[in-house]
C-alpha atoms as a PDB file:
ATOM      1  CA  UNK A   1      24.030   7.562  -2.745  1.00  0.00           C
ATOM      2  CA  UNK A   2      27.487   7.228  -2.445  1.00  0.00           C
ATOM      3  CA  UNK A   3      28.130   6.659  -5.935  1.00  0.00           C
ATOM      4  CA  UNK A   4      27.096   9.591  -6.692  1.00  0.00           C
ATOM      5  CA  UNK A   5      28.619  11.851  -4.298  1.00  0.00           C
ATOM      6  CA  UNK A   6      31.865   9.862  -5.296  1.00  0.00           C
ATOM      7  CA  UNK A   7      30.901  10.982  -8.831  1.00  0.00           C
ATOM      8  CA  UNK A   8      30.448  14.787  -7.966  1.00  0.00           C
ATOM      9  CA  UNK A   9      33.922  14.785  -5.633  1.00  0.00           C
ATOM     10  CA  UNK A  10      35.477  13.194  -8.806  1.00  0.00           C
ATOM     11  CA  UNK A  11      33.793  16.007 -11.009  1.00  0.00           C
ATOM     12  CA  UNK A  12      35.376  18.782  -8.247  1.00  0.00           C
ATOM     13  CA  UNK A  13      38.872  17.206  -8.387  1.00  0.00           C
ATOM     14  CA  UNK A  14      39.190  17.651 -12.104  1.00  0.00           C
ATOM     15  CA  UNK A  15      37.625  21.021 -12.388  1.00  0.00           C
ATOM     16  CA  UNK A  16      40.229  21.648  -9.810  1.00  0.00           C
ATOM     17  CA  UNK A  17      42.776  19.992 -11.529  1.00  0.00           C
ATOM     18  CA  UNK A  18      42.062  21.819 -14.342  1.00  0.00           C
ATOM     19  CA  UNK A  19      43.252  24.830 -12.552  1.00  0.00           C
ATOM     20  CA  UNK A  20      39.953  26.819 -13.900  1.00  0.00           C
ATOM     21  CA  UNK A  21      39.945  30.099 -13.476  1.00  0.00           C
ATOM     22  CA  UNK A  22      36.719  31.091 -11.473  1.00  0.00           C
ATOM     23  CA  UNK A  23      37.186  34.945 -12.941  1.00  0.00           C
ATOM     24  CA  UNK A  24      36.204  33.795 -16.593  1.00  0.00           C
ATOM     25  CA  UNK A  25      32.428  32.902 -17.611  1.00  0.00           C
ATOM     26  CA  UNK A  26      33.276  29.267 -18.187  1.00  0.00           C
ATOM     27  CA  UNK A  27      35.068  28.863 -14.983  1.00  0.00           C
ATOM     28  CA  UNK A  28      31.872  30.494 -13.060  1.00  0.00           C
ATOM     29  CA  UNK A  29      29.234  28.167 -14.736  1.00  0.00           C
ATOM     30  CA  UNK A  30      31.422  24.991 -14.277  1.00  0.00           C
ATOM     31  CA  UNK A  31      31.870  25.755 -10.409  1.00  0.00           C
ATOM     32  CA  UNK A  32      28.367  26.459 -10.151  1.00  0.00           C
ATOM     33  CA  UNK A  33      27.231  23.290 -11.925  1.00  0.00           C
ATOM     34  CA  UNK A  34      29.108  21.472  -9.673  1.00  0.00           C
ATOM     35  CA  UNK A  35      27.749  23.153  -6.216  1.00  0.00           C
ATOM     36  CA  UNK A  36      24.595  22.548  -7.251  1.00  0.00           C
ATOM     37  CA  UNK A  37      25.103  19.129  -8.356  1.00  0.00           C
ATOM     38  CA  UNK A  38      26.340  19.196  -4.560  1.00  0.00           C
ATOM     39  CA  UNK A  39      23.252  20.315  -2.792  1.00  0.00           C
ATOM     40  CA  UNK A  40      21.301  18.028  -5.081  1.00  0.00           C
ATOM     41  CA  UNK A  41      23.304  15.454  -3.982  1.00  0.00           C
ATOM     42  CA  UNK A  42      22.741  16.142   0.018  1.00  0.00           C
ATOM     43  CA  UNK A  43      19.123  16.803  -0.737  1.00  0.00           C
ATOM     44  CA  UNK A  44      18.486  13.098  -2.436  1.00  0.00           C
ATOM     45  CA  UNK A  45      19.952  11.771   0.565  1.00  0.00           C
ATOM     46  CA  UNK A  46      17.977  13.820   3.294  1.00  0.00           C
ATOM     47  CA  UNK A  47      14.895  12.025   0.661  1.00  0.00           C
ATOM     48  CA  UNK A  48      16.195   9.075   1.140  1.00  0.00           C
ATOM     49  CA  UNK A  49      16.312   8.961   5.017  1.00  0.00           C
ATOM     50  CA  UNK A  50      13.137  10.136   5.314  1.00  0.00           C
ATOM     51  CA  UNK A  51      12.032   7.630   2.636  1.00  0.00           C
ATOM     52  CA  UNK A  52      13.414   4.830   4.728  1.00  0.00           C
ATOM     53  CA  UNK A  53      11.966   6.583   7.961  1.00  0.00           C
ATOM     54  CA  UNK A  54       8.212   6.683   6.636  1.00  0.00           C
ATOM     55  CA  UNK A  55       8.767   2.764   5.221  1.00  0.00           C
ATOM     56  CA  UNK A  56       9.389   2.036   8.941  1.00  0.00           C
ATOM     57  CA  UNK A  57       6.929   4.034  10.222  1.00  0.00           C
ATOM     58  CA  UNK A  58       3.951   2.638   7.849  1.00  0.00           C
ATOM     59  CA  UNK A  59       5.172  -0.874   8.389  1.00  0.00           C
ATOM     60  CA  UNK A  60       4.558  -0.483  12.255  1.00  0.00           C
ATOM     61  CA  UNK A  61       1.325   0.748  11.476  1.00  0.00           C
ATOM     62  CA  UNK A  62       0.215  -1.997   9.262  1.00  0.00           C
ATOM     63  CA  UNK A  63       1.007  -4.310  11.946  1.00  0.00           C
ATOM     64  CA  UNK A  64      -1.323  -2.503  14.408  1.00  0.00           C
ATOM     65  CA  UNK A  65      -3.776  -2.359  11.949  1.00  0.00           C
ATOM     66  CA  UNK A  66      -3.783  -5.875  11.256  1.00  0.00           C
ATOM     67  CA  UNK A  67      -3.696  -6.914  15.160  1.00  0.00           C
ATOM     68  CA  UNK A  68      -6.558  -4.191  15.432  1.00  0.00           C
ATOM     69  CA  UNK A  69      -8.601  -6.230  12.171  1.00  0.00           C
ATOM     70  CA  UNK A  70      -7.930  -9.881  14.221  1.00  0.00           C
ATOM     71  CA  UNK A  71      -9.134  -7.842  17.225  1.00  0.00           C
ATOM     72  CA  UNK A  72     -12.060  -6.420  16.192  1.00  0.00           C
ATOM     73  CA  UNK A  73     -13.244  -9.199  13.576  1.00  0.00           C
ATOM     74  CA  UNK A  74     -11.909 -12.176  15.904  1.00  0.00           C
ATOM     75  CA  UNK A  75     -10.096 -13.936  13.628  1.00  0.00           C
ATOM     76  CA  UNK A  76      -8.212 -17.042  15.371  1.00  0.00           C
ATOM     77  CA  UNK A  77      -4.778 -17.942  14.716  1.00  0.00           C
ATOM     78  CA  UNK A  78      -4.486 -20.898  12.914  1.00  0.00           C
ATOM     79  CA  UNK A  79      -7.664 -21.243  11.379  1.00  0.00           C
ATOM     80  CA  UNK A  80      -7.574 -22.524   7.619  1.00  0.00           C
ATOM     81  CA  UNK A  81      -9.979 -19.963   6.138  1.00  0.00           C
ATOM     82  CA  UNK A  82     -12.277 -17.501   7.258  1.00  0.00           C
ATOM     83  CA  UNK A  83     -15.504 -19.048   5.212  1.00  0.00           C
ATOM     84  CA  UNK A  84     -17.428 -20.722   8.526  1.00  0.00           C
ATOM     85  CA  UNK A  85     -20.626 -18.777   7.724  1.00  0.00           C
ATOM     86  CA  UNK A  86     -20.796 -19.121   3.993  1.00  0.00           C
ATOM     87  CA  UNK A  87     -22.059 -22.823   4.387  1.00  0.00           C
ATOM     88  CA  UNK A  88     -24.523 -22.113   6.441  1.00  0.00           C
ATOM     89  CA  UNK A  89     -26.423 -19.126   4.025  1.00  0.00           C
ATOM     90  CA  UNK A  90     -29.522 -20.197   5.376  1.00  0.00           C
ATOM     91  CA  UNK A  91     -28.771 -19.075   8.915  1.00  0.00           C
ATOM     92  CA  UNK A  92     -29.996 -15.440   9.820  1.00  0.00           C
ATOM     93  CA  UNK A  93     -29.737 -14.890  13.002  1.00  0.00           C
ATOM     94  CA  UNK A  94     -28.702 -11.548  14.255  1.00  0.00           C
ATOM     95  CA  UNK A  95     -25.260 -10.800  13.901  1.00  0.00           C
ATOM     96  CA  UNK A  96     -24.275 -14.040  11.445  1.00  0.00           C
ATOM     97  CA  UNK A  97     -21.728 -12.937   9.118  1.00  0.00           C
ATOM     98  CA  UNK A  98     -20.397 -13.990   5.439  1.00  0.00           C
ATOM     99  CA  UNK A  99     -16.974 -14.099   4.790  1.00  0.00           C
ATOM    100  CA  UNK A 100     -15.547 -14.836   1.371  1.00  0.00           C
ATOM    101  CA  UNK A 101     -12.198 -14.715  -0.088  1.00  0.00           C
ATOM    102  CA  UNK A 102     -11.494 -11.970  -2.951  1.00  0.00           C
ATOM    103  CA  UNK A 103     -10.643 -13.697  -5.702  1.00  0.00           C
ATOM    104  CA  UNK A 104      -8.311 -10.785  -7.071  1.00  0.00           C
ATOM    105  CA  UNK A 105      -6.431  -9.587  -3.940  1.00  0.00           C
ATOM    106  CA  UNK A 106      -7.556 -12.539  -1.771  1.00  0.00           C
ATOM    107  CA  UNK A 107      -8.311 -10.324   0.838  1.00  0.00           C
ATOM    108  CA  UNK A 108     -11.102 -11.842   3.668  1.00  0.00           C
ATOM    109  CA  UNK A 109     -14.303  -9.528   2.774  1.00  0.00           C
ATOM    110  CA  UNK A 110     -16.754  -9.839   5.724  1.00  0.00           C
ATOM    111  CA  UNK A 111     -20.790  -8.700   5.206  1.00  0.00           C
ATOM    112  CA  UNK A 112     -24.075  -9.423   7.089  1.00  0.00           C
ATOM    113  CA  UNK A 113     -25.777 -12.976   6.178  1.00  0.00           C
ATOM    114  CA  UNK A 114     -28.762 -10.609   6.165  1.00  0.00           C
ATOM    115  CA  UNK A 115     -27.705  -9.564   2.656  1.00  0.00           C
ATOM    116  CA  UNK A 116     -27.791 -13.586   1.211  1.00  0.00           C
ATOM    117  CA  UNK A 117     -31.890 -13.022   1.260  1.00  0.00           C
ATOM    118  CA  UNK A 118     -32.700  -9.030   0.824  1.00  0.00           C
ATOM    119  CA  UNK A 119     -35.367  -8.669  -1.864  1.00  0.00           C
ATOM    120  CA  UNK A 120     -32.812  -5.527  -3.518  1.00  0.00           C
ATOM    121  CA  UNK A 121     -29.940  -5.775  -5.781  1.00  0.00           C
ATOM    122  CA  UNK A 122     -26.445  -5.620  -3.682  1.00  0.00           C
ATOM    123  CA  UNK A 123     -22.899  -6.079  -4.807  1.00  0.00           C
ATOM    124  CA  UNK A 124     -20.611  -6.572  -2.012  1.00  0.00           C
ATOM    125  CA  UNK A 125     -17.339  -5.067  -3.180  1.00  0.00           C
ATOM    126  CA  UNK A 126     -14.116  -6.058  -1.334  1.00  0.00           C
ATOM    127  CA  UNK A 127     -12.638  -2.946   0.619  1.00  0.00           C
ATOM    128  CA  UNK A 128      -8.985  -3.477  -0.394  1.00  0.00           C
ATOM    129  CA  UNK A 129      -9.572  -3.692  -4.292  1.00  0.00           C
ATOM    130  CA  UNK A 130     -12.930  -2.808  -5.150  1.00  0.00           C
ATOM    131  CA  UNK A 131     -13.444  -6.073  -7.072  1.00  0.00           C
ATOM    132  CA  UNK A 132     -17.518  -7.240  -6.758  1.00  0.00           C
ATOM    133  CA  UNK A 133     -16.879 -10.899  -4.870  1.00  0.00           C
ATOM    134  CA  UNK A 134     -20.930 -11.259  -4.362  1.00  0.00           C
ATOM    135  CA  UNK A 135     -23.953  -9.983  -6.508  1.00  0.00           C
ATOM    136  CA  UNK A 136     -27.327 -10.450  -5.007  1.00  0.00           C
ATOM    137  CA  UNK A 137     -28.945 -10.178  -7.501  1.00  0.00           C
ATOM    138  CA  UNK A 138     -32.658 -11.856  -6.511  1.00  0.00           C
ATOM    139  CA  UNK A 139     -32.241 -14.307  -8.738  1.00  0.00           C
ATOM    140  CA  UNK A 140     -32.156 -17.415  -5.797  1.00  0.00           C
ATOM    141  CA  UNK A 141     -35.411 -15.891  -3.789  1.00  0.00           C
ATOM    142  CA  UNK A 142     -37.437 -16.075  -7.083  1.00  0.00           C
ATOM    143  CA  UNK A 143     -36.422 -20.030  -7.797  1.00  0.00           C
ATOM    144  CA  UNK A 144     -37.258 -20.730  -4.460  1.00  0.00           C
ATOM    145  CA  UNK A 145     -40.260 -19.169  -4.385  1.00  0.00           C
END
């Protein structure tokens, strides 16, 4: 930012310099050129607080969001990986869950163990990138059947 307000002071000292006449139509357009290029230059800055204000404010609200996901999905601190239920697909108890890595955005995508054995077709997409990380296709119920 500074470099270019340096650049539009440095544009006003030689149009000054000049000794322009601000009576003819040349001297009118180059004065004008250069308030503008002024206010342009005050309004990128104003931009560029707020940018920096709404990077702050986002980042504070990722980090709630991610203590509210370890809250709410218990994640524990320290744990190598989040895939405790996916060796034990068999189990369908109540309230079992899956958890599998994405392989694109290696997000943790959590879903019912229900799902492993449901008769219909499901794709379990992950919520960050939309990338399919499980297809139940049917296929394993009919071989074991």
């Amino acid at each position: 930012m500074s470099d270019l307000k340096a650049k539009i002071a440095y544009l006003q000292g030689l149009a000054e310099g000049l000794d322009l006449d601000k009576g003819t139509k040349e001297g009118k357009i180059i004065s004008a050129i250069i308030d503008v290029l002024e206010e342009m230059s005050i309004a990128v800055d104003e931009m560029a607080q707020y940018q920096e204000e709404l990077e702050k404010y986002i980042e504070a609200v990722d980090e709630d969001l991610g203590d509210l996901e370890d809250e709410v999905y218990g994640y524990e601190e320290g744990c190598c990986c989040h895939d405790h239920d996916e060796d034990n697909e068999d189990d369908e108890e109540e309230g079992s869950f899956v958890e599998i890595e994405c392989p694109k955005c290696h997000d943790i995508v959590r879903f019912e163990a229900g799902i492993l054995a449901d008769d219909d077709v499901i794709e379990v997409t992950c919520p960050n990138c939309d990338e399919v990380v499980y297809v139940n296709d049917g296929e394993e119920q009919k071989d074991e059947e």
